[in-house]
C-alpha atoms as a PDB file:
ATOM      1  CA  UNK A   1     -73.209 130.218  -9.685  1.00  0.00           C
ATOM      2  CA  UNK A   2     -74.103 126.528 -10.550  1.00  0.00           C
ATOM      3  CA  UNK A   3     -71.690 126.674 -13.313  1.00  0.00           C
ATOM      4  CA  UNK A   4     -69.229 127.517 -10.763  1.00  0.00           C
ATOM      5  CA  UNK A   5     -70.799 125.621  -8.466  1.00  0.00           C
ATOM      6  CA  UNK A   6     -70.740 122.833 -10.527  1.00  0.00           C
ATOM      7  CA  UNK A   7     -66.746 123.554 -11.724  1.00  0.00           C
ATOM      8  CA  UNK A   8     -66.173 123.838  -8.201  1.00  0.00           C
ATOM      9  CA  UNK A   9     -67.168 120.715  -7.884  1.00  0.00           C
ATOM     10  CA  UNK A  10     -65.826 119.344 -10.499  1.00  0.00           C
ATOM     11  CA  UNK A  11     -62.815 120.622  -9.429  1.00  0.00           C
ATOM     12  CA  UNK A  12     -63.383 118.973  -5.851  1.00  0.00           C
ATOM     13  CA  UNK A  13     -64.341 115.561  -7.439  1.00  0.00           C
ATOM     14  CA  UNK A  14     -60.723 116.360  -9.594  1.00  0.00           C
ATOM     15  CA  UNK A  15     -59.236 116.833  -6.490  1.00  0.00           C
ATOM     16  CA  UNK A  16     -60.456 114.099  -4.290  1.00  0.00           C
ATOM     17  CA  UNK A  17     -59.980 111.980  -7.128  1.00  0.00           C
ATOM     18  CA  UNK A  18     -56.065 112.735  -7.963  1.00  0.00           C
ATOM     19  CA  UNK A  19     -55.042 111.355  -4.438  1.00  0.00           C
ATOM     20  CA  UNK A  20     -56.510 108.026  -4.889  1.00  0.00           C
ATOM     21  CA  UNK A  21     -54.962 107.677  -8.550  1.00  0.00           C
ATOM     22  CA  UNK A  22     -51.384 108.637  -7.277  1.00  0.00           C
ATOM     23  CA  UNK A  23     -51.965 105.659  -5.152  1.00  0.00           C
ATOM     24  CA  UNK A  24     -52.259 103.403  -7.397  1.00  0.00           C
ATOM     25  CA  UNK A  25     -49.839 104.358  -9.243  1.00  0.00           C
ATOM     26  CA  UNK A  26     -47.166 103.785  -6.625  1.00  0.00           C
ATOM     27  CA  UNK A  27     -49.212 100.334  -5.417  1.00  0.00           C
ATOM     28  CA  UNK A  28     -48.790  98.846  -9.213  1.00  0.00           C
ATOM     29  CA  UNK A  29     -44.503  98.960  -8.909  1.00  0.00           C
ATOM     30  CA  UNK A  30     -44.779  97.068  -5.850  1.00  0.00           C
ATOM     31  CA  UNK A  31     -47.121  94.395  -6.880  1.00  0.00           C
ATOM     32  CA  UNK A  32     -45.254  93.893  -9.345  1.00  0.00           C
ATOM     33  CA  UNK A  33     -41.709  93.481  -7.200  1.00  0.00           C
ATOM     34  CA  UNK A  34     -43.682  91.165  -5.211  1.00  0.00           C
ATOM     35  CA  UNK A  35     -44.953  89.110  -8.402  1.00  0.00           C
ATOM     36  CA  UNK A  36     -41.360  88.930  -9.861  1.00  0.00           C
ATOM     37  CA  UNK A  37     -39.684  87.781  -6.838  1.00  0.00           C
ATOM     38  CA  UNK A  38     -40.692  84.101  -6.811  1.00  0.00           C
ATOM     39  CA  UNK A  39     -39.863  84.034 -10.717  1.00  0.00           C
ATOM     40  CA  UNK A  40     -35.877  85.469  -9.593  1.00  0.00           C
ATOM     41  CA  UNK A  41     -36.210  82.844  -6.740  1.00  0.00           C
ATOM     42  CA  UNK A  42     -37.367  80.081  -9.081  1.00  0.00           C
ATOM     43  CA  UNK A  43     -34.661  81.566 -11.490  1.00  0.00           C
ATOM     44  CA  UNK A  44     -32.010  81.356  -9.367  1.00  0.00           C
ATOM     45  CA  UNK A  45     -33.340  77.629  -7.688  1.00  0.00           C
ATOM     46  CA  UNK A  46     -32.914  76.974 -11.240  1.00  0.00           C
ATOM     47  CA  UNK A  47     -29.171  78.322 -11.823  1.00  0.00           C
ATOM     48  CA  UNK A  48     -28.465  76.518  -9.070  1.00  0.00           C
ATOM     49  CA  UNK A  49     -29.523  73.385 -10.037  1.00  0.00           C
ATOM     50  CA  UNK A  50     -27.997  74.035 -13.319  1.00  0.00           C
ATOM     51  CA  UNK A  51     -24.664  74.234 -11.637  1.00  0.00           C
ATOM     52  CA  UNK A  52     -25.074  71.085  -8.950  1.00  0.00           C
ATOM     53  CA  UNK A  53     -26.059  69.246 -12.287  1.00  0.00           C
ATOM     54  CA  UNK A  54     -22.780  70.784 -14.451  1.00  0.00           C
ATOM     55  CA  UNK A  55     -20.715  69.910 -11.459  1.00  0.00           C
ATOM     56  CA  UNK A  56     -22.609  66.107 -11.335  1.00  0.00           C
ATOM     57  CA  UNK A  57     -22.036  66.412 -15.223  1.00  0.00           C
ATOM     58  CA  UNK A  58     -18.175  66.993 -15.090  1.00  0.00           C
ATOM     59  CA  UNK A  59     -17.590  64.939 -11.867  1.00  0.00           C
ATOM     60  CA  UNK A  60     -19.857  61.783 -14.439  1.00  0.00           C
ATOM     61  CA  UNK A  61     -17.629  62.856 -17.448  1.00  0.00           C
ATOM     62  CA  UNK A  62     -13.976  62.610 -15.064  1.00  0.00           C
ATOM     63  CA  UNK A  63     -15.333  59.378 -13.896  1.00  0.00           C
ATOM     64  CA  UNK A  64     -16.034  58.181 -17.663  1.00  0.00           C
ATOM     65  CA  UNK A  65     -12.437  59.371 -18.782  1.00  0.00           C
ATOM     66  CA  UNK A  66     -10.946  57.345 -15.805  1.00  0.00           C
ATOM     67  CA  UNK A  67     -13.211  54.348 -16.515  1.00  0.00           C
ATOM     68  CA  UNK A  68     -12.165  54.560 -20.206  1.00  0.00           C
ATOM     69  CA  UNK A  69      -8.632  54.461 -19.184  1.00  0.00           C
ATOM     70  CA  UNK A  70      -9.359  51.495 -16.764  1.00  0.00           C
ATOM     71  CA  UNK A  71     -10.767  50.026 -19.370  1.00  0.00           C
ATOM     72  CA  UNK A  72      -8.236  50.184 -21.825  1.00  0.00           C
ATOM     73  CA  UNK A  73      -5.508  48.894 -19.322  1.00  0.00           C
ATOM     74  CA  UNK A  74      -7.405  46.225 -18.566  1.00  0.00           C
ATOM     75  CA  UNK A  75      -8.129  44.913 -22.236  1.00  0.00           C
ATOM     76  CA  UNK A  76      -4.279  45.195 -22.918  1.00  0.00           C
ATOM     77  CA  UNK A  77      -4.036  42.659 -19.723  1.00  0.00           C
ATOM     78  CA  UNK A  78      -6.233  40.920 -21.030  1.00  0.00           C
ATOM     79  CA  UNK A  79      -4.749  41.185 -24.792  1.00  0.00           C
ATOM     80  CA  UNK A  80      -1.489  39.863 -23.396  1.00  0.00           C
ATOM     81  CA  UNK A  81      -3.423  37.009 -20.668  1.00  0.00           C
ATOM     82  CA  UNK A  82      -4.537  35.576 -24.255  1.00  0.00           C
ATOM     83  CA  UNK A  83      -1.323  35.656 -25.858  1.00  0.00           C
ATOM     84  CA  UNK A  84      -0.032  34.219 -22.571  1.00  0.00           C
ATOM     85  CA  UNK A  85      -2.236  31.583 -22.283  1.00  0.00           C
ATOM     86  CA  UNK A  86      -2.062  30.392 -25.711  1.00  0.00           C
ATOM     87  CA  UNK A  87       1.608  30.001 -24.974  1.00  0.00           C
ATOM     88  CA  UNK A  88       0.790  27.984 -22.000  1.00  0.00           C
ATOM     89  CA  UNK A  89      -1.779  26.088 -23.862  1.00  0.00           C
ATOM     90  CA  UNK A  90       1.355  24.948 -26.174  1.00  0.00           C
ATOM     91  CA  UNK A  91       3.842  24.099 -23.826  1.00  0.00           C
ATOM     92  CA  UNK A  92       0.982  22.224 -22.282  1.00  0.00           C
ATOM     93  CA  UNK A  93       0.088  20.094 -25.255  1.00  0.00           C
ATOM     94  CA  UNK A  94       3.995  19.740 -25.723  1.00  0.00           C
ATOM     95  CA  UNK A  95       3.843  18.168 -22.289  1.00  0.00           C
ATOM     96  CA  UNK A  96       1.054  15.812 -22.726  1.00  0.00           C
ATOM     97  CA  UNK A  97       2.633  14.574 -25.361  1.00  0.00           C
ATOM     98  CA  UNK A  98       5.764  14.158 -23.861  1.00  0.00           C
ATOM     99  CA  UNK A  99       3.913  12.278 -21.295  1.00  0.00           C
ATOM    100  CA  UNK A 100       2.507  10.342 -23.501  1.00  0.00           C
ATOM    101  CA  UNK A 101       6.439   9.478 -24.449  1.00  0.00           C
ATOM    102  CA  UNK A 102       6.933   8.604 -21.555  1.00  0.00           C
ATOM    103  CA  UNK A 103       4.181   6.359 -20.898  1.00  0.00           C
ATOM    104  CA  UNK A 104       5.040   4.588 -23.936  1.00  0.00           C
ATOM    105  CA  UNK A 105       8.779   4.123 -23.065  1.00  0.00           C
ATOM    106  CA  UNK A 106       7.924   2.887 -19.551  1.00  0.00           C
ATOM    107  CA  UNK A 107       5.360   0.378 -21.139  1.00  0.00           C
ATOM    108  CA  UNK A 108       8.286  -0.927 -23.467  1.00  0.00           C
ATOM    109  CA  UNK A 109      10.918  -1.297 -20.563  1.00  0.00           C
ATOM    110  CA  UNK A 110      10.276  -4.713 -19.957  1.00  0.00           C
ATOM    111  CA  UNK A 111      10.444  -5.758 -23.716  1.00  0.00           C
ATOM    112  CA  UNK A 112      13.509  -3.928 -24.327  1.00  0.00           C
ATOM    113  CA  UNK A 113      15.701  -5.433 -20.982  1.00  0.00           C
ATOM    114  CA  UNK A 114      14.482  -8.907 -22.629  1.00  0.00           C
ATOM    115  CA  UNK A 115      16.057  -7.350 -26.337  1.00  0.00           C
ATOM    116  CA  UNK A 116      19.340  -6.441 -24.995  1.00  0.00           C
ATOM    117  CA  UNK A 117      20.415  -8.243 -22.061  1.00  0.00           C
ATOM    118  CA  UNK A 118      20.952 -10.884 -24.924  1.00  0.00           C
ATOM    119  CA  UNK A 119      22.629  -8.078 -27.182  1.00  0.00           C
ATOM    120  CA  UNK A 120      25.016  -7.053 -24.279  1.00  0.00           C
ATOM    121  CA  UNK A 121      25.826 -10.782 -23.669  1.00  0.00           C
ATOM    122  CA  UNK A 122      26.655 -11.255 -27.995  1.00  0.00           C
ATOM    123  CA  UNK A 123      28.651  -8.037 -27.270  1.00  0.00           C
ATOM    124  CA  UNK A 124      30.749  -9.513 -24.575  1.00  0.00           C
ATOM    125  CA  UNK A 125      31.748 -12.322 -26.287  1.00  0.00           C
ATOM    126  CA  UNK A 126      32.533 -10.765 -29.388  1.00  0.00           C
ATOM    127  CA  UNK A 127      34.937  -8.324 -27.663  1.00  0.00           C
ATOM    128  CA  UNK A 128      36.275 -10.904 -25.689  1.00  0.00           C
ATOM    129  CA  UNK A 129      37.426 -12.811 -29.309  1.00  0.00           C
ATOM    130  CA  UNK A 130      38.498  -9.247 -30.552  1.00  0.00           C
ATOM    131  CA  UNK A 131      41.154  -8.869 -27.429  1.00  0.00           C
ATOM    132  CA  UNK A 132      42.031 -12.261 -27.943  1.00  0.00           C
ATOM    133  CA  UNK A 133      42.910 -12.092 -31.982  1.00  0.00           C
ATOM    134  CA  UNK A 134      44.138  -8.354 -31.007  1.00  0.00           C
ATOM    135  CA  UNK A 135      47.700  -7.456 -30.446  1.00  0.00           C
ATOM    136  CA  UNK A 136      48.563  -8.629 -27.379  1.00  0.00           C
ATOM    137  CA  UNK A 137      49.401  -4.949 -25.873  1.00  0.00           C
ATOM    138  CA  UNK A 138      47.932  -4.378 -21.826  1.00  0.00           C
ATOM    139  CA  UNK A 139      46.380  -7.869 -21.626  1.00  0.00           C
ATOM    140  CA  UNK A 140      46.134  -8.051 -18.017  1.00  0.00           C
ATOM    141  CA  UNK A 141      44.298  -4.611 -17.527  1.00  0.00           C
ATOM    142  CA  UNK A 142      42.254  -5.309 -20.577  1.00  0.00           C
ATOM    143  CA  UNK A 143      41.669  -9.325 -19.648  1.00  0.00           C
ATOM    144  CA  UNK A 144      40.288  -7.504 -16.384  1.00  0.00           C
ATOM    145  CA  UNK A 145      37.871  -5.420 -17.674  1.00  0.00           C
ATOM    146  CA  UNK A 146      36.196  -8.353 -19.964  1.00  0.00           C
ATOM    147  CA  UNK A 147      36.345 -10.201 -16.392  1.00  0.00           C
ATOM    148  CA  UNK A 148      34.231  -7.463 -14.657  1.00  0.00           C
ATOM    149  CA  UNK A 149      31.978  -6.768 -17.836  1.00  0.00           C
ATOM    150  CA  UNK A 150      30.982 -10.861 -17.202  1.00  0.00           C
ATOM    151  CA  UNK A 151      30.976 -10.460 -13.716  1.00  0.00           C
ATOM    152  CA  UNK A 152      28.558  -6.722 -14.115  1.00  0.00           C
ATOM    153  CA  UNK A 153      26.135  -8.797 -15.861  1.00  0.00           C
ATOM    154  CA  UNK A 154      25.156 -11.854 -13.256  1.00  0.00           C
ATOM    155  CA  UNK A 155      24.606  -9.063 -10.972  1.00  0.00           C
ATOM    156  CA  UNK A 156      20.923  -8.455  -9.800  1.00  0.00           C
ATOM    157  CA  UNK A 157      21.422  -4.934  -8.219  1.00  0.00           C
ATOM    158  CA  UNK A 158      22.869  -3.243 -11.284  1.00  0.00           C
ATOM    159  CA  UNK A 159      20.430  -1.184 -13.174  1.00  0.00           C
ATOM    160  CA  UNK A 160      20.107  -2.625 -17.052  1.00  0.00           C
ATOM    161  CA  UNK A 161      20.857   0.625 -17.866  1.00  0.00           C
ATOM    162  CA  UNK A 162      24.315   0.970 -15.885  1.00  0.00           C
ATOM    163  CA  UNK A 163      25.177  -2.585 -17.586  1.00  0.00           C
ATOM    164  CA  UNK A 164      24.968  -1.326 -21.024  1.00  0.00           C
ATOM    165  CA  UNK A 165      26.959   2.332 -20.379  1.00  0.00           C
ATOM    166  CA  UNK A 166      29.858  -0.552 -18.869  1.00  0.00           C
ATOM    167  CA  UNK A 167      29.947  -2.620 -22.027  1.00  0.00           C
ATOM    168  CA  UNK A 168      30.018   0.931 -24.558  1.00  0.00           C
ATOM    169  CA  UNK A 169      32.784   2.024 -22.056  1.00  0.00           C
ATOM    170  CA  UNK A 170      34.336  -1.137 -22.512  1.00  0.00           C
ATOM    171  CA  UNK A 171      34.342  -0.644 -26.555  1.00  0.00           C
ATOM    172  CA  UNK A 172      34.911   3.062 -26.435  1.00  0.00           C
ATOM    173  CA  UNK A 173      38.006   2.395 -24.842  1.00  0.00           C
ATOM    174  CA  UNK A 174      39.096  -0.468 -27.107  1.00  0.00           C
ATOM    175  CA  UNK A 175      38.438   2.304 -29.675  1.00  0.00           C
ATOM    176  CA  UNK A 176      40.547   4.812 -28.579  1.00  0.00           C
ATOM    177  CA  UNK A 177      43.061   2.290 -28.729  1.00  0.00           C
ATOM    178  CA  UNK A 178      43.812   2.510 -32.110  1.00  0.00           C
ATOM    179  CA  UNK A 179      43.886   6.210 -32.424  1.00  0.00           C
ATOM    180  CA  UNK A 180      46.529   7.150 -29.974  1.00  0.00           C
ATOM    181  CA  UNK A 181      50.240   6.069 -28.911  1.00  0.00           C
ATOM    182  CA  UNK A 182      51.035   4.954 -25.155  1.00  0.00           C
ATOM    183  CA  UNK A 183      54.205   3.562 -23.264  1.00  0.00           C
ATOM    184  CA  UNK A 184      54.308   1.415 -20.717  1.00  0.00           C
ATOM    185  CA  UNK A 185      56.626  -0.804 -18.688  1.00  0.00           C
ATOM    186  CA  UNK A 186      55.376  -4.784 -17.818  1.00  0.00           C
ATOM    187  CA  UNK A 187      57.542  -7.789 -17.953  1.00  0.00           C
ATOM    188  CA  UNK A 188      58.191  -9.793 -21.238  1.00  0.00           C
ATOM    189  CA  UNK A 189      60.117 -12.983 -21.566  1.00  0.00           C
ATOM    190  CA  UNK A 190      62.895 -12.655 -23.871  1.00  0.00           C
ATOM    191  CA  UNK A 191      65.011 -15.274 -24.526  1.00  0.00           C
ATOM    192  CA  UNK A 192      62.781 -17.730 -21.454  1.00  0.00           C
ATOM    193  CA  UNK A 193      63.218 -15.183 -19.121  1.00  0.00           C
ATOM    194  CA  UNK A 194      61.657 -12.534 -17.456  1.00  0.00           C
ATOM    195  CA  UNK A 195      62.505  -8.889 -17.902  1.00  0.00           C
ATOM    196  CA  UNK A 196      61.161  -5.733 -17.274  1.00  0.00           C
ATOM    197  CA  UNK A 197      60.822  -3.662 -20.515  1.00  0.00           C
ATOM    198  CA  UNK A 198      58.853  -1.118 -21.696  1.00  0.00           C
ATOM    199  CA  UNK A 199      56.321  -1.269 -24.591  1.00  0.00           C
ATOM    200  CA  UNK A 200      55.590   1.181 -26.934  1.00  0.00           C
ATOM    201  CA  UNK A 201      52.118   1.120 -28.911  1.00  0.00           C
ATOM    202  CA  UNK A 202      50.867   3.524 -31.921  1.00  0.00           C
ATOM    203  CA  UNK A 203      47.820   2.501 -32.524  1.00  0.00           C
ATOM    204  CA  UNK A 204      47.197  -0.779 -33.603  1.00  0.00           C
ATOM    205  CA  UNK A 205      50.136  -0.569 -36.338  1.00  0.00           C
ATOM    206  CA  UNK A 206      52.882  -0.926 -34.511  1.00  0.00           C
ATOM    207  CA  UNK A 207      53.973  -2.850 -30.707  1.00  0.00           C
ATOM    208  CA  UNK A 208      57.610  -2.408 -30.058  1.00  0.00           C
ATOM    209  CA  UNK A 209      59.484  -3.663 -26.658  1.00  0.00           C
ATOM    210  CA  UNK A 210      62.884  -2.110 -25.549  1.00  0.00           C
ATOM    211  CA  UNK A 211      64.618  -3.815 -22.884  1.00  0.00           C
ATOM    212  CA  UNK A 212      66.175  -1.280 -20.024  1.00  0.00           C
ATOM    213  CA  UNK A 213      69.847  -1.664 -21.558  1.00  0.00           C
ATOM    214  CA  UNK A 214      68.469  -1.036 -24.479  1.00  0.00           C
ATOM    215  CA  UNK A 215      70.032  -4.311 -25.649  1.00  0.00           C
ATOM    216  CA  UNK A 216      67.031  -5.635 -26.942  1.00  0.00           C
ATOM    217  CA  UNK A 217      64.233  -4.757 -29.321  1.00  0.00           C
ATOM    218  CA  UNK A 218      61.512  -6.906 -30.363  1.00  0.00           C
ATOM    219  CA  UNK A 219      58.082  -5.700 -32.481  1.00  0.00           C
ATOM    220  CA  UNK A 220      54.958  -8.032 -32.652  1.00  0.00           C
ATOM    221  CA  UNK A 221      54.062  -9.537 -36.139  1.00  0.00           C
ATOM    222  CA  UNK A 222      50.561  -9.979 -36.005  1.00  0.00           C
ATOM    223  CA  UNK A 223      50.552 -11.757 -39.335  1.00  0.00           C
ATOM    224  CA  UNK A 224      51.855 -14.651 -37.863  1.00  0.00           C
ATOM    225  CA  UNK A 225      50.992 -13.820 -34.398  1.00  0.00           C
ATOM    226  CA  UNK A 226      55.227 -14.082 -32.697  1.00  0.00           C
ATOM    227  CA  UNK A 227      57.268 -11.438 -31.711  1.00  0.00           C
ATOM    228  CA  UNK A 228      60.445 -10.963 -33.560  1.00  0.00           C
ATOM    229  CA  UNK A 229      63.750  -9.308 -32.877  1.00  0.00           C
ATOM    230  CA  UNK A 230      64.493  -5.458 -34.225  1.00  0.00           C
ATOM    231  CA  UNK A 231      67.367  -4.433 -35.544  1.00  0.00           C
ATOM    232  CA  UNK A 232      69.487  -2.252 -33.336  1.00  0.00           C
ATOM    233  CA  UNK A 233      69.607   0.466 -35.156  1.00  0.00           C
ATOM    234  CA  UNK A 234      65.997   1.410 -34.823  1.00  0.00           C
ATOM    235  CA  UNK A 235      66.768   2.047 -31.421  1.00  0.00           C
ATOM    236  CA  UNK A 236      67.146   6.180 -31.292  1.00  0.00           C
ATOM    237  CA  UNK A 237      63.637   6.137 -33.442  1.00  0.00           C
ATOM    238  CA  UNK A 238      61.962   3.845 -30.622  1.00  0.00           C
ATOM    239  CA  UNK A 239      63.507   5.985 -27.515  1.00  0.00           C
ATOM    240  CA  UNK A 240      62.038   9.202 -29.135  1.00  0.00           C
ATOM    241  CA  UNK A 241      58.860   7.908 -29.985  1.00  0.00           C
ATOM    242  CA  UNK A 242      58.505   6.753 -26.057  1.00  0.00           C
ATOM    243  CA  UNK A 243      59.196  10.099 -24.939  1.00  0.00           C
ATOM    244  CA  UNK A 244      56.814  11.296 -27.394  1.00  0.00           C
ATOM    245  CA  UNK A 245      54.433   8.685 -25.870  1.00  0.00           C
ATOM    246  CA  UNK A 246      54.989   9.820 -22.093  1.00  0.00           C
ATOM    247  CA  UNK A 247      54.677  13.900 -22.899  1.00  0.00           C
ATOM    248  CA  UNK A 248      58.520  14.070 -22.783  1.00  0.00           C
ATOM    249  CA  UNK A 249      58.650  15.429 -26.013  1.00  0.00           C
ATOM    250  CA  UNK A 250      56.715  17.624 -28.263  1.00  0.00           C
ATOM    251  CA  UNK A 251      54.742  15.541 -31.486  1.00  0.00           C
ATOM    252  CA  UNK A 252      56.762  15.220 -34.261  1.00  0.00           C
ATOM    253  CA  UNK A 253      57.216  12.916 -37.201  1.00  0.00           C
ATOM    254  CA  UNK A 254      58.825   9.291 -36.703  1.00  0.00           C
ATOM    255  CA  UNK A 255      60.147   6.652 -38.705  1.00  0.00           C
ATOM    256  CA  UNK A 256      59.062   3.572 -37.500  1.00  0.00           C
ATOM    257  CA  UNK A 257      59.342   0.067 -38.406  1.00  0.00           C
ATOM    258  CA  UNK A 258      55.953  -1.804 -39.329  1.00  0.00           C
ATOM    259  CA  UNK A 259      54.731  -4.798 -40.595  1.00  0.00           C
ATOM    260  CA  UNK A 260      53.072  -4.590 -44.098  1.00  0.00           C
ATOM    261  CA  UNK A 261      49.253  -6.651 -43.813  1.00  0.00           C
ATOM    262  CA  UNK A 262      50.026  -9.317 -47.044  1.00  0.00           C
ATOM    263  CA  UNK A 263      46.272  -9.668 -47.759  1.00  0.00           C
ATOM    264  CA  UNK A 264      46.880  -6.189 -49.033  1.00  0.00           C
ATOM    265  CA  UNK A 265      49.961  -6.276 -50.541  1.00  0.00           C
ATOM    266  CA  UNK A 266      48.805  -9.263 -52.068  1.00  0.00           C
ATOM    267  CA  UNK A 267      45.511  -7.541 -53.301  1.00  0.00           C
ATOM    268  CA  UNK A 268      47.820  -4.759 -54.658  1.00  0.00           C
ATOM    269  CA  UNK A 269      50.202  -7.224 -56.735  1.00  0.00           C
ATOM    270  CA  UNK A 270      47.115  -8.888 -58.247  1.00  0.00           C
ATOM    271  CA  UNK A 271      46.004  -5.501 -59.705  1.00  0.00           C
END
């Protein structure tokens, strides 16, 4: 009986004891659900600050790309502000210096109107003695001109400038003299009258006068400084070179008669 007794209680104490233990076996599960949860919260806090700081990565890295490219724009601006600056650094210098020039001219003005009011004056007069040993071809419009060259210079209102472009205008025309062929009509006294007739020059080499009828020829001989008569037949020659003169005719080659200088000839028989 105690045996049993004591089995039966054993198997009372078994039984009173099996309800607690399932118990506890269902409480653990639970405790431990309740212990994981703030790890899966702190988990996923921490996934989601992973991806707030990928997006704050990516947004910092598309920000660094477009400052990059910023940057590199701006150092080819600045690449070509050098280059362009340099230039303007040049052209600056260039125009210091030409100021400089400048400065130097404008300080010399005075010294150079006192050089070459006197040279304009010497040229004057020397081209005043060149018309008058010249051949005596346009010597009223050319007598003029020396008269207003004379005149130009007592002037006070004339630039010195202005004075001196008159007087190379003056000898550039004089020039041009003996490099082209002209006809004109003037009066020329033939025989101690006064007729109108019309000159022909070519150059300097030759100054021929035919009378309207044609009646009369006469070339200058500057050699001994008279006009002389021309023989008749030279006549078709001198019409045709006239036309030539006034555009009448095209250029073409002429015969003319001329007056050989005698230094040279001279010269030439001596050799």
């Amino acid at each position: 009986m105690k045996f049993i007794t004591s089995a039966g209680a054993f198997v009372l104490s078994s039984a009173l004891f099996l309800p607690a233990l399932t118990t506890t076996a269902y409480a653990a599960p639970i405790q431990e659900q309740d212990k994981l949860e703030p790890v899966v919260e702190e988990a996923s806090s921490i996934n989601q600050s992973a991806r707030q700081s990928q997006l704050t990565i990516d947004q910092i890295s598309d920000n660094m790309q477009e400052r990059l490219q910023q940057y590199k724009r701006i150092m080819k601006e600045i690449d070509g502000l050098k280059v362009y600056t340099a230039q303007l650094e040049q052209q600056i210098g260039n125009q210091q210096q030409e100021k400089q020039d400048i400065n130097d001219s404008i300080d010399k003005v005075s010294y150079v109107e006192r050089q070459i009011t006197p040279l304009m004056l010497r040229m004057i007069d020397s081209l005043e003695s060149f018309v008058e040993l010249d051949v005596p071809f346009l010597e009223t419009e050319r007598n003029e001109r020396l008269a207003q060259l004379n005149d130009l210079m007592e002037r006070a209102n004339v630039d010195v400038s202005e004075k001196f472009r008159r007087v190379m205008e003056a000898y550039q025309i004089e020039a041009d003299y003996g490099r082209n062929i002209e006809a004109y009509t003037a009066e020329h006294e033939i025989n101690g009258q006064q007729q109108d007739v019309t000159f022909l020059r070519i150059g300097r080499v030759a100054l021929i006068y035919k009378t309207r009828d044609g009646q009369h020829l006469g070339i200058w001989n500057q050699q001994e400084r008279n006009w002389q008569e021309l023989d008749s037949k030279h006549l078709p020659a001198v019409e045709e070179a006239i036309r030539i003169a006034r555009k009448q005719l095209a250029p073409d080659m002429l015969m003319m008669p001329v007056f050989a200088n005698k230094a040279a000839t001279n010269s030439a028989a001596g050799q």
